[in-house]
N, C-alpha and C. Protein backbone atom coordinates (compact mmCIF):
# COMPACT_ATOMS: atom_id res chain seq x y z
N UNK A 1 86.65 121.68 104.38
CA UNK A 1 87.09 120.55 105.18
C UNK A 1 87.37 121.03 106.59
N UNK A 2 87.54 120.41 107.62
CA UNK A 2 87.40 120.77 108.64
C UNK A 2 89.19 121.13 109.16
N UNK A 3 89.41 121.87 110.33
CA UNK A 3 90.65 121.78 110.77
C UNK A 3 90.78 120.40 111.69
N UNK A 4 92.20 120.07 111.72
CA UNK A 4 92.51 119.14 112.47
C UNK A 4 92.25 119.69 114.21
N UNK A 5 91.50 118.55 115.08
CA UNK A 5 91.33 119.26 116.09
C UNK A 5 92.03 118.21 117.13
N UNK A 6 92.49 117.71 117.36
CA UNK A 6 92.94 115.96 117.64
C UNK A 6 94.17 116.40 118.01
N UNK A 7 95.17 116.43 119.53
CA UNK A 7 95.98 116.52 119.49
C UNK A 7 96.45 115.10 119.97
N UNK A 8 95.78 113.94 120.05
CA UNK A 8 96.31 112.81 120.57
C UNK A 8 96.66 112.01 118.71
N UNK A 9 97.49 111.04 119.23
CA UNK A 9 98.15 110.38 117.76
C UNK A 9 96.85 109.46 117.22
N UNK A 10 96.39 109.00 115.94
CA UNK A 10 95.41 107.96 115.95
C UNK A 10 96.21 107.18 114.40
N UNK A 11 95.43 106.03 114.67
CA UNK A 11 95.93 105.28 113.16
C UNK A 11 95.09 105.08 112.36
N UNK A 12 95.44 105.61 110.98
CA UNK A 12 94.53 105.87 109.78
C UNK A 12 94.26 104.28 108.75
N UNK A 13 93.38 103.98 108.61
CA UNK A 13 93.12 102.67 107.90
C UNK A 13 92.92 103.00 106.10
N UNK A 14 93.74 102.09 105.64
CA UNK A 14 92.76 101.66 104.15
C UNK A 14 92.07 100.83 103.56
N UNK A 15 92.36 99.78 104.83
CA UNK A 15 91.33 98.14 104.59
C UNK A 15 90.67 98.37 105.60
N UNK A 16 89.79 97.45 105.25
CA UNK A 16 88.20 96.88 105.78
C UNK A 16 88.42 96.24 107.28
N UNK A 17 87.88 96.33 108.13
CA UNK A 17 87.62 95.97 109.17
C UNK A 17 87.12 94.59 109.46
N UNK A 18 87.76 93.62 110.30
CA UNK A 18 87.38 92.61 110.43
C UNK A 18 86.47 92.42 111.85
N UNK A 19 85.11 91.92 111.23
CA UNK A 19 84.14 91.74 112.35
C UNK A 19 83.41 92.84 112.38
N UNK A 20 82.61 93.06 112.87
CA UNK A 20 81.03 93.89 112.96
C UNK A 20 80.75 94.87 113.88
N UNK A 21 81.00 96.24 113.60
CA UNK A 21 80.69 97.67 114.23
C UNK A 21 79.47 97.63 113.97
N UNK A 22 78.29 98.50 115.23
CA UNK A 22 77.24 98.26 115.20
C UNK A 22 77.29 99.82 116.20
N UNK A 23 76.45 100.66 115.09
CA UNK A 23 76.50 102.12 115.89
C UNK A 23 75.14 102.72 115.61
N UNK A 24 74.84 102.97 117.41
CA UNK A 24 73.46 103.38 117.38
C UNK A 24 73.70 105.08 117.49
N UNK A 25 72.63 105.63 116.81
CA UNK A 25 72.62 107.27 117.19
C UNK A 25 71.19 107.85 118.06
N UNK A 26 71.42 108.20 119.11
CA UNK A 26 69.92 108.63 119.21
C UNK A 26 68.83 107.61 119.07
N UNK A 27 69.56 106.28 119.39
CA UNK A 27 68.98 104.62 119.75
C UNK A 27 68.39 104.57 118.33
N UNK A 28 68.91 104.90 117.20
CA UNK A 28 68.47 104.33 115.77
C UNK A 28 70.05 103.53 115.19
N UNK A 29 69.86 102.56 114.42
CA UNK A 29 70.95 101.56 113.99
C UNK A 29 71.43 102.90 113.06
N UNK A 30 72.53 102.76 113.00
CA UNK A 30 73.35 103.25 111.43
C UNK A 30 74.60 102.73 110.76
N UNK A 31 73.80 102.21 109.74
CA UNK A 31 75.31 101.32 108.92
C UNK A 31 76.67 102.26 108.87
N UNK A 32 78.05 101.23 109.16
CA UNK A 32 78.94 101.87 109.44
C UNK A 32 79.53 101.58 108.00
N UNK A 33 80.17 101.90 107.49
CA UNK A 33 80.49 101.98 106.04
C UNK A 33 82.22 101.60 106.08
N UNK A 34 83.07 101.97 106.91
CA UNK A 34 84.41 101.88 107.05
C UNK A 34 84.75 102.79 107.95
N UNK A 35 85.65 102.34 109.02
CA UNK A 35 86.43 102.93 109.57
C UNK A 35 87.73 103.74 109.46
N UNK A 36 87.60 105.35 109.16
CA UNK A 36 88.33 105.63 108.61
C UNK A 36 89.87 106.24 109.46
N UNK A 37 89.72 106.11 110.52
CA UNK A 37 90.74 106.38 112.07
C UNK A 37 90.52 105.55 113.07
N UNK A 38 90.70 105.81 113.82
CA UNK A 38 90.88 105.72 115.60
C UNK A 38 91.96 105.75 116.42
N UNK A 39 91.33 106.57 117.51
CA UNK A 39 92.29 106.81 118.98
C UNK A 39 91.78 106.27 120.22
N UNK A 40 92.11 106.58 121.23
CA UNK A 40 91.86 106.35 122.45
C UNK A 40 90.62 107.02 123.06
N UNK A 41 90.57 107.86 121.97
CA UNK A 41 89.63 109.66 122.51
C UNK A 41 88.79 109.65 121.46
N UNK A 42 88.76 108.95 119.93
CA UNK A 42 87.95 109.20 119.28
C UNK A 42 88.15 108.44 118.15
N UNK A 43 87.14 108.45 116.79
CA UNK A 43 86.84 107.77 115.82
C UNK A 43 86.17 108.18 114.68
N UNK A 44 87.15 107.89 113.14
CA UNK A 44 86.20 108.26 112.43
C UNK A 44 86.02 107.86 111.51
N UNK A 45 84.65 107.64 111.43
CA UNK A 45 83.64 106.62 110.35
C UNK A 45 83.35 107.21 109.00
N UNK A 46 83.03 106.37 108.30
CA UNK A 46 82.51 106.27 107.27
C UNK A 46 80.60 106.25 107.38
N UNK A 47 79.28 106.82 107.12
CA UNK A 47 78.42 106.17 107.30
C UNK A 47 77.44 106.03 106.57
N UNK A 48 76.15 105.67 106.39
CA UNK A 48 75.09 105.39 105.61
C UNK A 48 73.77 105.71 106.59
N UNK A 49 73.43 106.45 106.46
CA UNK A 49 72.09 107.33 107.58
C UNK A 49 72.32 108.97 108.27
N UNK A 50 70.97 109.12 108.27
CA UNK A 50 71.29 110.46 108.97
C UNK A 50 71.64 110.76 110.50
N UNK A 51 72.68 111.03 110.81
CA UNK A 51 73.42 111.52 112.05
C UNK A 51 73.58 113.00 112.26
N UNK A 52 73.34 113.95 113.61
CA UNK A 52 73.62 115.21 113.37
C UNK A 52 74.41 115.68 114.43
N UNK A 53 75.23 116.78 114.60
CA UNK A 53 76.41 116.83 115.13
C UNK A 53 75.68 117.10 116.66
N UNK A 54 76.41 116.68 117.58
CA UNK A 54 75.76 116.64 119.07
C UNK A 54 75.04 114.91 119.07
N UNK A 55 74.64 114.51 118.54
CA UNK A 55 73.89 113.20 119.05
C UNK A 55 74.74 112.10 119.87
N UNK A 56 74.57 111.54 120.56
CA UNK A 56 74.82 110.49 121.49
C UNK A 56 75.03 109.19 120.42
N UNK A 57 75.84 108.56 120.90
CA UNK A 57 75.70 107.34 119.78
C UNK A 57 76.49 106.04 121.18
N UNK A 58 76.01 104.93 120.70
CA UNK A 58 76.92 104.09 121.13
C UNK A 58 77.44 103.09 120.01
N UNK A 59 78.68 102.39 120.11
CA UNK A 59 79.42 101.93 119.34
C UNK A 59 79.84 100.12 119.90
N UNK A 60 79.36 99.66 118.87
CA UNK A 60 79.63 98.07 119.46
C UNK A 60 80.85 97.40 118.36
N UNK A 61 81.64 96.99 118.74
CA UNK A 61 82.85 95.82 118.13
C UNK A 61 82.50 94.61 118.59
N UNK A 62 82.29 93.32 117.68
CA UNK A 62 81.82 92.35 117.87
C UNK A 62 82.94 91.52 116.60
N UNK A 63 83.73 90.86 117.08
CA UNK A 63 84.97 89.95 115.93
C UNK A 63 85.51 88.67 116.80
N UNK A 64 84.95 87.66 116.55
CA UNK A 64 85.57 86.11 117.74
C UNK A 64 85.49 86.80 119.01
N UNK A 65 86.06 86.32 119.53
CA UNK A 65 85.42 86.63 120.98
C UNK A 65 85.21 87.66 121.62
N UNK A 66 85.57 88.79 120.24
CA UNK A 66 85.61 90.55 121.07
C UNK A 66 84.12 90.79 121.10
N UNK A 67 84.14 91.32 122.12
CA UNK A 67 82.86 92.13 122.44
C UNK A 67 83.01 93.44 123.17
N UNK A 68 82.94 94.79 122.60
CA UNK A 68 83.49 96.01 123.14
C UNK A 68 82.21 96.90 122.42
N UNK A 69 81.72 97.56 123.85
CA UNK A 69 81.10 98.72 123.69
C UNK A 69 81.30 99.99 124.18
N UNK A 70 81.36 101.08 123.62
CA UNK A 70 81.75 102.45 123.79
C UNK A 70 80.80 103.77 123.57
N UNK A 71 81.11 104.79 124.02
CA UNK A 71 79.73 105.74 124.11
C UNK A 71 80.39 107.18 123.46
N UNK A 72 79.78 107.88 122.97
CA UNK A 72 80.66 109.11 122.57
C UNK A 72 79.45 109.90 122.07
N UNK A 73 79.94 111.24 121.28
CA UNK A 73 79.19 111.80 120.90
C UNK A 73 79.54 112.39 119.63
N UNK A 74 78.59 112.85 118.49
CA UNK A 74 79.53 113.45 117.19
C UNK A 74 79.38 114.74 117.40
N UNK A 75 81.41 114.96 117.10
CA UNK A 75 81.57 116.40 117.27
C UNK A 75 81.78 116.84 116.04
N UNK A 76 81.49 116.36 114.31
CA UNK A 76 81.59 116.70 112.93
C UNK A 76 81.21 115.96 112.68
N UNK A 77 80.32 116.28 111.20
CA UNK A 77 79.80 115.76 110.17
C UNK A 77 79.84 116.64 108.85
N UNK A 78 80.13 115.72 107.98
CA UNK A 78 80.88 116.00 106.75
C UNK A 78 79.78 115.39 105.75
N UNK A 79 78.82 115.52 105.07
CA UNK A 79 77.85 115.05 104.41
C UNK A 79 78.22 114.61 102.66
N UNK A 80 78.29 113.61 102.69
CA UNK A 80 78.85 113.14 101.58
C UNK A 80 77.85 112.69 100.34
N UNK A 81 76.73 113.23 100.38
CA UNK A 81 75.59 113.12 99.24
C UNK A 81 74.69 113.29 100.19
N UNK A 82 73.40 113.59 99.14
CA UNK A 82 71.90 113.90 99.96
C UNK A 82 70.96 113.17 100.75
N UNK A 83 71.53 111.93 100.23
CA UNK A 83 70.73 110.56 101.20
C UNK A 83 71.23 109.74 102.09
N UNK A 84 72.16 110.48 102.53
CA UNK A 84 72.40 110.49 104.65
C UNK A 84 74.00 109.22 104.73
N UNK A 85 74.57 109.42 103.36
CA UNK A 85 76.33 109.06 102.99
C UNK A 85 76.97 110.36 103.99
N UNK A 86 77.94 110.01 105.12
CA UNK A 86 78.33 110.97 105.45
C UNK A 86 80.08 110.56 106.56
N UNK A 87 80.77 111.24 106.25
CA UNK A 87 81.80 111.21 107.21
C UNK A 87 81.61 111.55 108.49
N UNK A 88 81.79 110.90 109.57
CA UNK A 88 81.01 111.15 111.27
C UNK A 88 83.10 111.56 111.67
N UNK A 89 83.05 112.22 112.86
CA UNK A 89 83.85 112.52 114.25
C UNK A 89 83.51 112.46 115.38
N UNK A 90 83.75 111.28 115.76
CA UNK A 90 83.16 110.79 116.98
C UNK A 90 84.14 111.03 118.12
N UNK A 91 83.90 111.94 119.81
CA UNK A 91 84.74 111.71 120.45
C UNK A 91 84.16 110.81 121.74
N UNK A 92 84.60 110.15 122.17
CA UNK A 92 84.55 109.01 122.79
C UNK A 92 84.42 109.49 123.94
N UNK A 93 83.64 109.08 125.39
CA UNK A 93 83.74 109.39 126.41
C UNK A 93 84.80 108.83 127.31
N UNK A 94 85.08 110.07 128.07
CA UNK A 94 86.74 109.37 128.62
C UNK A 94 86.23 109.30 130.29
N UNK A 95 85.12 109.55 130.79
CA UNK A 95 85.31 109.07 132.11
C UNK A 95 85.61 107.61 132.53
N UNK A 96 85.19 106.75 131.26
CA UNK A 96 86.24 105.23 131.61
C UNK A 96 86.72 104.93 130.48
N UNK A 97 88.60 105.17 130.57
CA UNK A 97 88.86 104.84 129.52
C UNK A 97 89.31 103.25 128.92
N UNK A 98 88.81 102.96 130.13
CA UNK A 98 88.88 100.62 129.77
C UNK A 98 88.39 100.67 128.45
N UNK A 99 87.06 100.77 128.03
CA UNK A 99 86.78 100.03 126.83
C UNK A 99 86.95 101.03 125.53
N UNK A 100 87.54 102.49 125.92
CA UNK A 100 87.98 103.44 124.62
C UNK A 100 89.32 102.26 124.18
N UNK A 101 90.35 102.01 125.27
CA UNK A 101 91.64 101.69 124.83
C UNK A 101 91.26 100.37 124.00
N UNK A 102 90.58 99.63 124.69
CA UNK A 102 89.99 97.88 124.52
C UNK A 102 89.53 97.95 122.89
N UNK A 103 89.19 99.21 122.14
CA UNK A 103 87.92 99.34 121.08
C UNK A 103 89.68 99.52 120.39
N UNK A 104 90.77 100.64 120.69
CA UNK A 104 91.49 100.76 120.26
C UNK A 104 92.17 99.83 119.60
N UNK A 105 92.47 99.09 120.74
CA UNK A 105 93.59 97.65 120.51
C UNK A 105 92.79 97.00 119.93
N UNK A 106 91.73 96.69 119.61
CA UNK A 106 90.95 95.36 118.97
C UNK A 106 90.69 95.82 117.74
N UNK A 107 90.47 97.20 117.25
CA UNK A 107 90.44 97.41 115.88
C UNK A 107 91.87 97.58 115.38
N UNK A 108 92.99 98.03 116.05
CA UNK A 108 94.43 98.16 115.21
C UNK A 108 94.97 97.02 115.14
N UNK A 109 94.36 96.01 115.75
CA UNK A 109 95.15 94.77 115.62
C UNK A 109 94.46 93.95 114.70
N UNK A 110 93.03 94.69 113.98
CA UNK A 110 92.52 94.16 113.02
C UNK A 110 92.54 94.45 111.37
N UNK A 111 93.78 94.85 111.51
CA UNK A 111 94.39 95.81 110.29
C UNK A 111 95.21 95.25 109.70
N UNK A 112 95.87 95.03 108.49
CA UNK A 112 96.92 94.64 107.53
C UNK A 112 98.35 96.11 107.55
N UNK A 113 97.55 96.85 106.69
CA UNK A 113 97.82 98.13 106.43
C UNK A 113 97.45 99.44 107.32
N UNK A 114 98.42 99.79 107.80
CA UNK A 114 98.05 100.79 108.96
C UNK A 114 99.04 101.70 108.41
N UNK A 115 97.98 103.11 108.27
CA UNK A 115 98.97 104.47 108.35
C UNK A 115 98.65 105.33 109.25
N UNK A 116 100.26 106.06 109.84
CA UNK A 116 99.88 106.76 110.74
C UNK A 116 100.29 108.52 110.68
């Protein structure tokens, strides 16, 4: 398993996400499976496709009137079976952090159950 590398705080989910993450890698779709964190600086997924560590991805939140897109890159992957099931670590690009915080607040406020 990996070490913790994250010195900023993030909030850990156990329910489902309301509304529609849409994450491209290397401009290919990849089903997002659950969101299993997020911070200000980063994110981490659940996924269904092959992703490899270094790729570019962008990240869309789409729930009533949210519309938030974000850019990052994966700095871990954790491969969770042979046909491209895998835990992603995404860190988020911080030269504008408007729509890191915007992705923040719109998914923690889309939560029941929040652990931190």
């Amino acid at each position: 398993m990996n070490s913790e590398r994250r010195n900023q705080y993030r909030n850990v989910f156990e329910e489902q996400l309301l509304g529609e993450l849409h994450l491209h890698a290397e401009g290919r779709p990849v089903a997002v499976l659950h969101v299993e964190d997020v911070s200000p600086y980063g994110i981490g997924l659940l996924t269904d496709g092959f992703v490899s560590n270094g790729s570019s991805i962008s990240l869309r939140y789409q729930h009533e009137t949210t519309d938030i897109e974000v850019l990052g890159t994966v700095v871990w992957r954790v491969p969770m079976d042979s046909e491209g099931l895998a835990r992603l670590g995404i860190n988020l690009q911080e030269d504008d952090m408007v729509p890191n915080v915007a992705l923040f607040n719109a998914v923690t406020s889309c939560f029941g159950n929040v652990l931190s």
